[in-house]
C-alpha atoms as a PDB file:
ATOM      1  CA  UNK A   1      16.452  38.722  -9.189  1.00  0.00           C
ATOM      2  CA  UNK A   2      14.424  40.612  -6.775  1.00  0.00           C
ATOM      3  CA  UNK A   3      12.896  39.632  -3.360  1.00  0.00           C
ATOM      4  CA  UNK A   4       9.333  39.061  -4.719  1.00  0.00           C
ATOM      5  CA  UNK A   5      11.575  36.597  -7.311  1.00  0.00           C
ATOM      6  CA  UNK A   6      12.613  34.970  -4.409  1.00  0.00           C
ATOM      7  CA  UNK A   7       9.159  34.502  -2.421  1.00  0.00           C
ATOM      8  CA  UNK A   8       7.886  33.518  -5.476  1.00  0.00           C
ATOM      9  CA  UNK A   9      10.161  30.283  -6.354  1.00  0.00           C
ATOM     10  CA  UNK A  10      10.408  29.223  -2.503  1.00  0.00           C
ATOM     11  CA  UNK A  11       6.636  29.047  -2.260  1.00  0.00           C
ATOM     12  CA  UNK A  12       6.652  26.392  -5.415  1.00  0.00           C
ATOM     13  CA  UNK A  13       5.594  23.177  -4.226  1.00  0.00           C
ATOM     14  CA  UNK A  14       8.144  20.169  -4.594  1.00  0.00           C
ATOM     15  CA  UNK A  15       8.625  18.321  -7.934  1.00  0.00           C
ATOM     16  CA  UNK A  16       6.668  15.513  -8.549  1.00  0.00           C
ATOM     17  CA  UNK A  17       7.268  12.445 -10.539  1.00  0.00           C
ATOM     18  CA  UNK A  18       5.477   9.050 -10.158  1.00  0.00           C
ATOM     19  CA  UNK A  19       6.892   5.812 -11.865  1.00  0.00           C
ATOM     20  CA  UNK A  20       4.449   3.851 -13.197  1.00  0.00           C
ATOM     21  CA  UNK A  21       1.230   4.256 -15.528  1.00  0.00           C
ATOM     22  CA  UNK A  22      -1.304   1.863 -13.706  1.00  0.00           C
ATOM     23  CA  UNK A  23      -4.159   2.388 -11.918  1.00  0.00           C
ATOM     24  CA  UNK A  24      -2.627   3.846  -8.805  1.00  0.00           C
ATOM     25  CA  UNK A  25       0.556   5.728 -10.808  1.00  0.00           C
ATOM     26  CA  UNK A  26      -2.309   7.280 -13.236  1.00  0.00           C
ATOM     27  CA  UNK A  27      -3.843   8.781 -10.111  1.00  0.00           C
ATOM     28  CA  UNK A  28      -1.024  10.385  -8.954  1.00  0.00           C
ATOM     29  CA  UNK A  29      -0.072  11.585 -12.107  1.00  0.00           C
ATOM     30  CA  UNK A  30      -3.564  13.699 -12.444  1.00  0.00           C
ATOM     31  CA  UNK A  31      -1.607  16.521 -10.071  1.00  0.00           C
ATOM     32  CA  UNK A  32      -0.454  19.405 -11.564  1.00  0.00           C
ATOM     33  CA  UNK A  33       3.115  19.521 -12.883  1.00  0.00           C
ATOM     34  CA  UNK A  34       3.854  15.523 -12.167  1.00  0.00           C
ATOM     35  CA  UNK A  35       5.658  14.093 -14.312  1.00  0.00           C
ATOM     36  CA  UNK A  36       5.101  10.597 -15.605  1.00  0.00           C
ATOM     37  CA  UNK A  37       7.419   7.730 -16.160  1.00  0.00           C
ATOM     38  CA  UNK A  38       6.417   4.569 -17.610  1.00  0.00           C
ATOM     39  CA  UNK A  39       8.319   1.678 -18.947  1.00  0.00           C
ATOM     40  CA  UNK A  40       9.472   2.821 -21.757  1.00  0.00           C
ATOM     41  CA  UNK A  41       9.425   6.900 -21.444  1.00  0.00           C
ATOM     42  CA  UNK A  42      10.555   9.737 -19.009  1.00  0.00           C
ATOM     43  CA  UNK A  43      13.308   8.475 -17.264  1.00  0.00           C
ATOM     44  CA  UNK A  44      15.556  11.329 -18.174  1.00  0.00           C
ATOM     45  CA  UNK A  45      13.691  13.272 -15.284  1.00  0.00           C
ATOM     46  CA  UNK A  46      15.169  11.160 -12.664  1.00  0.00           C
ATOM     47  CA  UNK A  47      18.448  13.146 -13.450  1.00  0.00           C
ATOM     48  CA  UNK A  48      17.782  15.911 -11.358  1.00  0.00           C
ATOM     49  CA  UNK A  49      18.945  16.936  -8.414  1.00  0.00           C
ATOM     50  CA  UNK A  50      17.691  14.761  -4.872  1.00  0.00           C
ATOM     51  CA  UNK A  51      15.005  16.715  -2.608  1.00  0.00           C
ATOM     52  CA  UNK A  52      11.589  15.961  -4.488  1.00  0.00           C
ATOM     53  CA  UNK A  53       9.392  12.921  -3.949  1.00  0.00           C
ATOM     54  CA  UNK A  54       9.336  10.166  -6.063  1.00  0.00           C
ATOM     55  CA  UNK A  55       5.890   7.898  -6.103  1.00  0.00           C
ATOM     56  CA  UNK A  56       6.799   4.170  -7.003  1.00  0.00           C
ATOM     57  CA  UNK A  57       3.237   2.837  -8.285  1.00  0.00           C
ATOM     58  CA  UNK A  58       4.732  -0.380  -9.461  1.00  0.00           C
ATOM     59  CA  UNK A  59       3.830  -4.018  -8.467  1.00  0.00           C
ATOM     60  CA  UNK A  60       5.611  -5.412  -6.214  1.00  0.00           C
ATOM     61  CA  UNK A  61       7.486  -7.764  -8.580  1.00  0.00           C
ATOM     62  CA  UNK A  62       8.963  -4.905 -10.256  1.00  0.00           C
ATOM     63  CA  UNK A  63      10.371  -3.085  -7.486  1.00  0.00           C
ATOM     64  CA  UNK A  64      13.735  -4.599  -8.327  1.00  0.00           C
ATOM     65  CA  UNK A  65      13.759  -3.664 -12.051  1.00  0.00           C
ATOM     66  CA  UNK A  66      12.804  -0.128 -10.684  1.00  0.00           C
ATOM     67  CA  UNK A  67      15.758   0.375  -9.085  1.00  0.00           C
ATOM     68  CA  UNK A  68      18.201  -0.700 -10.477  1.00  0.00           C
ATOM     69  CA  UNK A  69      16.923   2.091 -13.274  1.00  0.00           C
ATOM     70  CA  UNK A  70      16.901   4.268 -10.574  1.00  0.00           C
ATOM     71  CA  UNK A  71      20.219   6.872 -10.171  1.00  0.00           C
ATOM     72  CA  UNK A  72      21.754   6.227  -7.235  1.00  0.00           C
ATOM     73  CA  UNK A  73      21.542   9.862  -6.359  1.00  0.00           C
ATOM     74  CA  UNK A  74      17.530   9.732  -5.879  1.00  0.00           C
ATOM     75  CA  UNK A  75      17.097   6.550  -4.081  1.00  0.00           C
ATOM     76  CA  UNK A  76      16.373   8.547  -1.014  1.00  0.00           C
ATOM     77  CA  UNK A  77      13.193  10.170  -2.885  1.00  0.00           C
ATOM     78  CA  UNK A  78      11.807   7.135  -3.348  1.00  0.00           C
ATOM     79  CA  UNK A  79       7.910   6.600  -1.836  1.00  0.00           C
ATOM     80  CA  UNK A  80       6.609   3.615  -1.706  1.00  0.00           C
ATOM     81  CA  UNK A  81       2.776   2.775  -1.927  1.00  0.00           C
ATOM     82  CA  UNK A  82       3.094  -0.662  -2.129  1.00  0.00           C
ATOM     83  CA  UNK A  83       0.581  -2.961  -0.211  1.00  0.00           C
ATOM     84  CA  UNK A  84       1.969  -6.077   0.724  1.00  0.00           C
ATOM     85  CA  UNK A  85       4.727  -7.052   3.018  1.00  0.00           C
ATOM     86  CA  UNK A  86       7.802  -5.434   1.765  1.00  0.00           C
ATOM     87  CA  UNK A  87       9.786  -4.498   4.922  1.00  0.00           C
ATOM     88  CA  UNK A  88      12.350  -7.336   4.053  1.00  0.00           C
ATOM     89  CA  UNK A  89      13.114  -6.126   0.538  1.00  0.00           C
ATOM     90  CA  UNK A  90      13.295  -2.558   1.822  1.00  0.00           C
ATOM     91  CA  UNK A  91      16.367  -3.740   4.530  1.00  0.00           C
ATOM     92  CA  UNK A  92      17.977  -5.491   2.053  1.00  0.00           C
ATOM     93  CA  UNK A  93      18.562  -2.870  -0.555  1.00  0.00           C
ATOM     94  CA  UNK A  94      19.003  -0.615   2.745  1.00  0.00           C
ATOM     95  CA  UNK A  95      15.965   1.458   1.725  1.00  0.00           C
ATOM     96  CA  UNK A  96      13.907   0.918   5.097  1.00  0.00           C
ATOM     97  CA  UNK A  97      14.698   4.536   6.215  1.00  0.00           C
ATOM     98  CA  UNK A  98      12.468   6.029   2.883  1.00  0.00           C
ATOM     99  CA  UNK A  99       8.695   7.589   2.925  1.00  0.00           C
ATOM    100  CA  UNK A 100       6.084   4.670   3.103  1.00  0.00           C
ATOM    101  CA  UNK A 101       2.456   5.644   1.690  1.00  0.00           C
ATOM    102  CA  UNK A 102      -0.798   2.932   2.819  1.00  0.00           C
ATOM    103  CA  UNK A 103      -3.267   4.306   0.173  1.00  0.00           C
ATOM    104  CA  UNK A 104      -6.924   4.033   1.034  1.00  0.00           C
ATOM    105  CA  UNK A 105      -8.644   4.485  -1.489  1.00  0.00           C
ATOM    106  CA  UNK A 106      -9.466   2.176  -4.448  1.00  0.00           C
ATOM    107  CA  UNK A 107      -9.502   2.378  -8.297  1.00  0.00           C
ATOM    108  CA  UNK A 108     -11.447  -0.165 -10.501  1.00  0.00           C
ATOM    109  CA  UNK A 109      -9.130   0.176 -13.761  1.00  0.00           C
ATOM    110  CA  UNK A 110      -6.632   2.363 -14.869  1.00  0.00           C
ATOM    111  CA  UNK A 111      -8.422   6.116 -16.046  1.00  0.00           C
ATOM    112  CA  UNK A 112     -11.184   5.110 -14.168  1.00  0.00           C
ATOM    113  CA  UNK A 113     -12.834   6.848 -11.099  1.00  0.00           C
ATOM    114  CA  UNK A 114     -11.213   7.028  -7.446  1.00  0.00           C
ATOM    115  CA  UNK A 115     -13.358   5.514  -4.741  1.00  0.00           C
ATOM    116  CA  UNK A 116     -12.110   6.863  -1.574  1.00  0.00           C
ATOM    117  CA  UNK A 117     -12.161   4.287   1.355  1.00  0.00           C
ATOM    118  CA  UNK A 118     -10.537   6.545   4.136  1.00  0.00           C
ATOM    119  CA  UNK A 119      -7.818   8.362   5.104  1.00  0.00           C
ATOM    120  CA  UNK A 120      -4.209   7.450   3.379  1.00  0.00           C
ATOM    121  CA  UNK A 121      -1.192   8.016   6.159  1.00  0.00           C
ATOM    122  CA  UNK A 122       2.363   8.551   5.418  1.00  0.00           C
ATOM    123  CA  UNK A 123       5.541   8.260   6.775  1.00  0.00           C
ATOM    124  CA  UNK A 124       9.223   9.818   6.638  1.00  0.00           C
ATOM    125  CA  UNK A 125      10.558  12.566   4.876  1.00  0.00           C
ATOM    126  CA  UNK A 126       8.926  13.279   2.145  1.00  0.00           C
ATOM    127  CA  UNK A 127       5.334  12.481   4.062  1.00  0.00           C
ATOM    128  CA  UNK A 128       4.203  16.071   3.896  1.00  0.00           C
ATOM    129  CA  UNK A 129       4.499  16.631   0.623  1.00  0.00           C
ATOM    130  CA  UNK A 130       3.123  13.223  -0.520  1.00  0.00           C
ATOM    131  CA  UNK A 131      -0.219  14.250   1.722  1.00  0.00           C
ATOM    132  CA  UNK A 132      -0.634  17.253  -0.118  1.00  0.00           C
ATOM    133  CA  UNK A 133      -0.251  15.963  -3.211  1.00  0.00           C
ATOM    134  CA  UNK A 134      -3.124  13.437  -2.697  1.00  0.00           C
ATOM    135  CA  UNK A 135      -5.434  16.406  -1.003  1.00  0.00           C
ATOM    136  CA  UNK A 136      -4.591  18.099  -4.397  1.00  0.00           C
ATOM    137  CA  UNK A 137      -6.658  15.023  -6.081  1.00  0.00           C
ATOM    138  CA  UNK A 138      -9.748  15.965  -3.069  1.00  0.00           C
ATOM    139  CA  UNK A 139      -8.598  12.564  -1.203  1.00  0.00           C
ATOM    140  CA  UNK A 140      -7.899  12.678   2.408  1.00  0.00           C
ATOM    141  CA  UNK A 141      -4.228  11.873   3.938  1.00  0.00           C
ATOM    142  CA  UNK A 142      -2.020  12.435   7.155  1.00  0.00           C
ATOM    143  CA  UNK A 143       1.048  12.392   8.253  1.00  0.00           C
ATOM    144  CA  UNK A 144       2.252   9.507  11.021  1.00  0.00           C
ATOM    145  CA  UNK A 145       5.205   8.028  12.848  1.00  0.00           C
ATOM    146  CA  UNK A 146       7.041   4.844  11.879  1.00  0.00           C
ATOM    147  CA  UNK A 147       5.832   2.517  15.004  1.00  0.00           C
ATOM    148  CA  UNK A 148       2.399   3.751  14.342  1.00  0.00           C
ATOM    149  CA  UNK A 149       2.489   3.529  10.662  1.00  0.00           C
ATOM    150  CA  UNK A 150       3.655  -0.037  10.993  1.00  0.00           C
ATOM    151  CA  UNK A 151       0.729  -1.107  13.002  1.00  0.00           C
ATOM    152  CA  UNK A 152      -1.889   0.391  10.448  1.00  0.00           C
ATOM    153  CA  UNK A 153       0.522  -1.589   7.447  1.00  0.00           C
ATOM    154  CA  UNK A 154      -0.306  -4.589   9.470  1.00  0.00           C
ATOM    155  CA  UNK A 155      -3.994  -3.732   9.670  1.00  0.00           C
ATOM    156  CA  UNK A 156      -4.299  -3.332   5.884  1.00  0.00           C
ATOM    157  CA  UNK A 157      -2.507  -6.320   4.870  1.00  0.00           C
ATOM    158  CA  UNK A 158      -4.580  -8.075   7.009  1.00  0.00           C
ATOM    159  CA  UNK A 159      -7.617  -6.769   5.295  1.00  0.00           C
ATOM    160  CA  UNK A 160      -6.412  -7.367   1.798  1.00  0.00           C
ATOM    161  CA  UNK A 161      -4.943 -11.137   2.825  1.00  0.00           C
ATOM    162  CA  UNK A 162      -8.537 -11.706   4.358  1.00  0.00           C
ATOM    163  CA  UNK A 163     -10.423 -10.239   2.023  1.00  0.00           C
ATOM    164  CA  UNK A 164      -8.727 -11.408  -0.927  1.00  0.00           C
ATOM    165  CA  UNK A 165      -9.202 -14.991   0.569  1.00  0.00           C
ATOM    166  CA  UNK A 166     -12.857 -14.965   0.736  1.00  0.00           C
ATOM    167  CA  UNK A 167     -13.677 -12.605  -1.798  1.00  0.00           C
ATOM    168  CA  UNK A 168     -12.061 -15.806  -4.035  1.00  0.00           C
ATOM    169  CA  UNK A 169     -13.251 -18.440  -2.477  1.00  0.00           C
ATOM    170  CA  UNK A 170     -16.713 -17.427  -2.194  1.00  0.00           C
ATOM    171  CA  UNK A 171     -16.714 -15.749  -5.840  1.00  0.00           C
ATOM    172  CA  UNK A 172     -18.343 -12.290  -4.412  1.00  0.00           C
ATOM    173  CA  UNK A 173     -17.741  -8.832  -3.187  1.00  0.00           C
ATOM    174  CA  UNK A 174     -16.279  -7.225   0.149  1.00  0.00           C
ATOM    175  CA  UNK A 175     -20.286  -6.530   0.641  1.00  0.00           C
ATOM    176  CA  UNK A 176     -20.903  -9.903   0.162  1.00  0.00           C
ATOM    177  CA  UNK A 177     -18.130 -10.860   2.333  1.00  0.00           C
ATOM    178  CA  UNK A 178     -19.729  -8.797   4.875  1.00  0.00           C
ATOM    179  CA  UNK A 179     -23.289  -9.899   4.597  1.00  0.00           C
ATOM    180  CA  UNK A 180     -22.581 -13.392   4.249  1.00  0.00           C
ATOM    181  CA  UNK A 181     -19.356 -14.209   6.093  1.00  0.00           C
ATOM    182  CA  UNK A 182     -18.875 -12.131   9.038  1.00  0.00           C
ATOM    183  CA  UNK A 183     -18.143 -14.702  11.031  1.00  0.00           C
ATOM    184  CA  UNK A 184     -15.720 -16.237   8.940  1.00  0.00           C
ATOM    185  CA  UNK A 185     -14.053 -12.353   8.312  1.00  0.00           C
ATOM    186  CA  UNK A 186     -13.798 -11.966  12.800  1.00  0.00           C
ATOM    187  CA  UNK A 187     -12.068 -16.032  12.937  1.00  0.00           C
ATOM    188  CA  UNK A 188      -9.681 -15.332   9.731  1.00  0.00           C
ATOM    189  CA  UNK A 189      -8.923 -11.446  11.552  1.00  0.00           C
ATOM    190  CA  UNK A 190      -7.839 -12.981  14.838  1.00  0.00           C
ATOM    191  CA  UNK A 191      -5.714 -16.130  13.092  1.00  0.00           C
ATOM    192  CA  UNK A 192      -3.974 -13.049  11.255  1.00  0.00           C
ATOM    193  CA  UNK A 193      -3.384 -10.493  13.793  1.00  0.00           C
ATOM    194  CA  UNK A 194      -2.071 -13.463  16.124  1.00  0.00           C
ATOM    195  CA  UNK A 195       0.437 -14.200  13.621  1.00  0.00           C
ATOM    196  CA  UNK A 196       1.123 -10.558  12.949  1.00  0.00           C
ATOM    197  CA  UNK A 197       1.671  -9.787  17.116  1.00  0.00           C
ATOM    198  CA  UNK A 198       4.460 -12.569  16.732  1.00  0.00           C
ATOM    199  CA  UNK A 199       6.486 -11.573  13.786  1.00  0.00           C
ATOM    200  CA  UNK A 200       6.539  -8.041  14.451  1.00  0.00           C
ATOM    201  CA  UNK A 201       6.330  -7.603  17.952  1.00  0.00           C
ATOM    202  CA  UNK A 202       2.946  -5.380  17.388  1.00  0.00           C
ATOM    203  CA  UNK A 203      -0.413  -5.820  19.289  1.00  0.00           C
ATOM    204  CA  UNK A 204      -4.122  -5.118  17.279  1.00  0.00           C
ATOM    205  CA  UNK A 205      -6.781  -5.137  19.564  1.00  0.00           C
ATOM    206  CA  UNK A 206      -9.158  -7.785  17.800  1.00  0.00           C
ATOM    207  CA  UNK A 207     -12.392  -5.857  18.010  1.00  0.00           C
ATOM    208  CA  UNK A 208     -10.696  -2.643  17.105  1.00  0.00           C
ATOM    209  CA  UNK A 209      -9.063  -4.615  14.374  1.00  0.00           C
ATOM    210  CA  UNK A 210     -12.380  -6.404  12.930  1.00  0.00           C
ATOM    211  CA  UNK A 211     -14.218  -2.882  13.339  1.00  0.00           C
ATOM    212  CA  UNK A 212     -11.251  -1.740  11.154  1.00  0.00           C
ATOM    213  CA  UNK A 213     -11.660  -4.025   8.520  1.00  0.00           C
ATOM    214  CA  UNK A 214     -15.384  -3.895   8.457  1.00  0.00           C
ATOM    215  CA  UNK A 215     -14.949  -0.035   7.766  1.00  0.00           C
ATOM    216  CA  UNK A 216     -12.435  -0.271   5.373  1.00  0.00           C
ATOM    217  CA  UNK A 217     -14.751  -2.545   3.139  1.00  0.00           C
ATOM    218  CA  UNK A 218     -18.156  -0.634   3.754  1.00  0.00           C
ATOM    219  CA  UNK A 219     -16.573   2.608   2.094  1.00  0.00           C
ATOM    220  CA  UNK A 220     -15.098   0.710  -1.226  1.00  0.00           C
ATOM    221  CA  UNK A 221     -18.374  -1.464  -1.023  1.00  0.00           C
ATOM    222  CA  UNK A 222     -18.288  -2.485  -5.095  1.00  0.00           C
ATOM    223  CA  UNK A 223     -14.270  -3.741  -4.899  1.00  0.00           C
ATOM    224  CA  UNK A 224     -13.654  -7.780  -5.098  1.00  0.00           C
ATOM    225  CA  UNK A 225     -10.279  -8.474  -3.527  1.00  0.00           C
ATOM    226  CA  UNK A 226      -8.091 -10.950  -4.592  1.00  0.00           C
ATOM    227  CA  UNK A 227      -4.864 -13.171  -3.540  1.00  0.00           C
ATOM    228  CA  UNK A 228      -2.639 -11.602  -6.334  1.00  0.00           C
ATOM    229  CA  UNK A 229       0.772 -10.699  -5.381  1.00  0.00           C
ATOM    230  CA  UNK A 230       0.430 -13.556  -3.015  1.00  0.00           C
ATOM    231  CA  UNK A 231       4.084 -13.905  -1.946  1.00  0.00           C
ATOM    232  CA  UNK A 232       4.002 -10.431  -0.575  1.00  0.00           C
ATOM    233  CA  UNK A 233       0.703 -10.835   1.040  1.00  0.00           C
ATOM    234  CA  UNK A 234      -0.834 -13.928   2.185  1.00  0.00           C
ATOM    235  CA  UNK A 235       2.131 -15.900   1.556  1.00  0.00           C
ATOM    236  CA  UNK A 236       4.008 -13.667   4.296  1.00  0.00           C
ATOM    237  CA  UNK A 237       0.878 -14.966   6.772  1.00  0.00           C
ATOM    238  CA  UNK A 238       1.427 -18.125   5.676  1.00  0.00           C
ATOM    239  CA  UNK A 239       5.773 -18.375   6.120  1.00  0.00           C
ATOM    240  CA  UNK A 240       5.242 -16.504   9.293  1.00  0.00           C
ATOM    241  CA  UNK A 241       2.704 -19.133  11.140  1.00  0.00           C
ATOM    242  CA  UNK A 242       5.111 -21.817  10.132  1.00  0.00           C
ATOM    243  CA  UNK A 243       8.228 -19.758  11.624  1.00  0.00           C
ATOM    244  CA  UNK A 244       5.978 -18.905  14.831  1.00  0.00           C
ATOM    245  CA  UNK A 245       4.026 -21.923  15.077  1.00  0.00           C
ATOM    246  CA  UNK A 246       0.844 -20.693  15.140  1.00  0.00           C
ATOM    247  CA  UNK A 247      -2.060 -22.803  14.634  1.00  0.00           C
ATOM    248  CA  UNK A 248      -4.643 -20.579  11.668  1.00  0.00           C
ATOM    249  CA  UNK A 249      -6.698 -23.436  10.375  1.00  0.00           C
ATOM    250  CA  UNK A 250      -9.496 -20.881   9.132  1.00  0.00           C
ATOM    251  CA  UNK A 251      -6.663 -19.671   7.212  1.00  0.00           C
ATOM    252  CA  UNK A 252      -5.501 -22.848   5.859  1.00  0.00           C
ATOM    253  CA  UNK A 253      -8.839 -23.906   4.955  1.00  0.00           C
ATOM    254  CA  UNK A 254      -9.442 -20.798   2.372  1.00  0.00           C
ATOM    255  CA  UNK A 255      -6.277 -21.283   0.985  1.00  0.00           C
ATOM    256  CA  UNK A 256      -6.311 -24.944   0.154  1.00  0.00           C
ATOM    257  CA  UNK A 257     -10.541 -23.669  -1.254  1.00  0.00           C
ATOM    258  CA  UNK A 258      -8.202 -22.093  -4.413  1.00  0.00           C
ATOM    259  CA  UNK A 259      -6.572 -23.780  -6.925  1.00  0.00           C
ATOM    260  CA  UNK A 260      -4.035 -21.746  -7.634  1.00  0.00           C
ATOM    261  CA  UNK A 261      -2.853 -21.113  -4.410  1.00  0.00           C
ATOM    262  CA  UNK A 262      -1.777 -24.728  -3.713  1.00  0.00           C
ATOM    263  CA  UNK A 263       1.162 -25.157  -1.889  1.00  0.00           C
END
């Protein structure tokens, strides 16, 4: 091999695989040279050597099934994507230490178009390469630090646990939410972050915050959020206002508005 063999393979960009085929996972599968596993195909790829990112695009639910089919070997290439609050499930399978993606940008159905709402951030040591490899699909992403990166999780699960409340109970969009809501959205944004400052020791400034939000939902302007995954989400709100005792009656009130999120 000679030396302009050598440039030649060390500029190749880092191996990319993405588990999971639905609407997020067929995004990140659109890059060149990812590789694809789904349920029931492709899993021999996870056989090679560490060192290349991983995207998990699973729900949340299936996060344990994922690993365990997962060689031990490339559990540190995992990235996950995942909105909702899973910090605790991370620690207890000692995965806390892997890249963390907060995606901003959403997708109607799977194969259909990408609405970009912002810019997606990333954390730990694969963040570089997952940021190019969404500016290879034209959407915008950075790099961050942990601290900081937790404080924008919180912001975003805040804006899909608010969102998803009144997008349900009031049977519209996060433009109707906007127009017809707002000051429902600022009460439900301060009950959250309150409860957020207390469990994880990390301060929003409220207008900031609802300024935030606002933005968030003006650049996806056609999405209707939703309390699915609700144990990860709102139900995380919910636990941690008990544990806290912190009073969120705005909260309460939307939640006992749906049926299916009776307690």
């Amino acid at each position: 091999m000679n030396p302009t063999d050598l440039d030649i393979e060390e500029e190749q960009p880092p191996r990319r695989i993405v588990i999971g085929e639905g609407r997020i996972g067929t995004v990140f599968s659109k890059a060149a040279g990812c590789a694809l596993v789904t349920r029931h195909r492709g899993w021999y790829v996870l056989d090679e050597p560490a060192g290349d990112p991983i995207a998990v695009c699973v729900r949340n639910d299936d996060l344990g099934a994922v690993l365990a089919a997962v060689p031990k070997h490339r559990w540190p290439d995992l990235v996950f994507v995942q909105n909702g609050m899973i910090d605790p499930w991370l620690e207890d399978h000692g995965l806390e230490g892997n890249t963390r993606g907060l995606l901003f940008f959403a997708v109607g159905k799977r194969g259909g178009p990408v609405e970009p709402g912002g810019i997606s951030r990333f954390t730990g040591a694969h963040a570089n390469a997952m940021a190019l490899w969404l500016e290879s699909l034209g959407l915008r992403a950075e790099v961050i630090g942990r601290r900081s990166f937790s404080a924008v999780m919180l912001e975003k699960l805040i804006w899909n646990t608010a969102f998803g409340l009144l997008c349900e109970s009031y049977d519209v969009d996060v433009t109707g939410v906007l127009d017809e809501h707002a000051a429902e959205l600022a009460t439900l944004s301060r009950e959250l972050a309150a409860v957020g400052r207390a469990a994880l020791n990390i301060d929003l400034d409220d207008a900031a915050l609802l300024a935030n939000l606002r933005a968030y939902a003006t650049s996806i302007p056609r999405t209707r959020a939703g309390v699915k995954e609700w144990p990860w989400r709102g139900g995380w709100f919910d636990e941690s206002a008990r544990v806290h005792q912190i009073e969120v009656p705005t909260f309460d009130q939307l939640v006992a508005s749906i049926p299916q999120l009776s307690r």
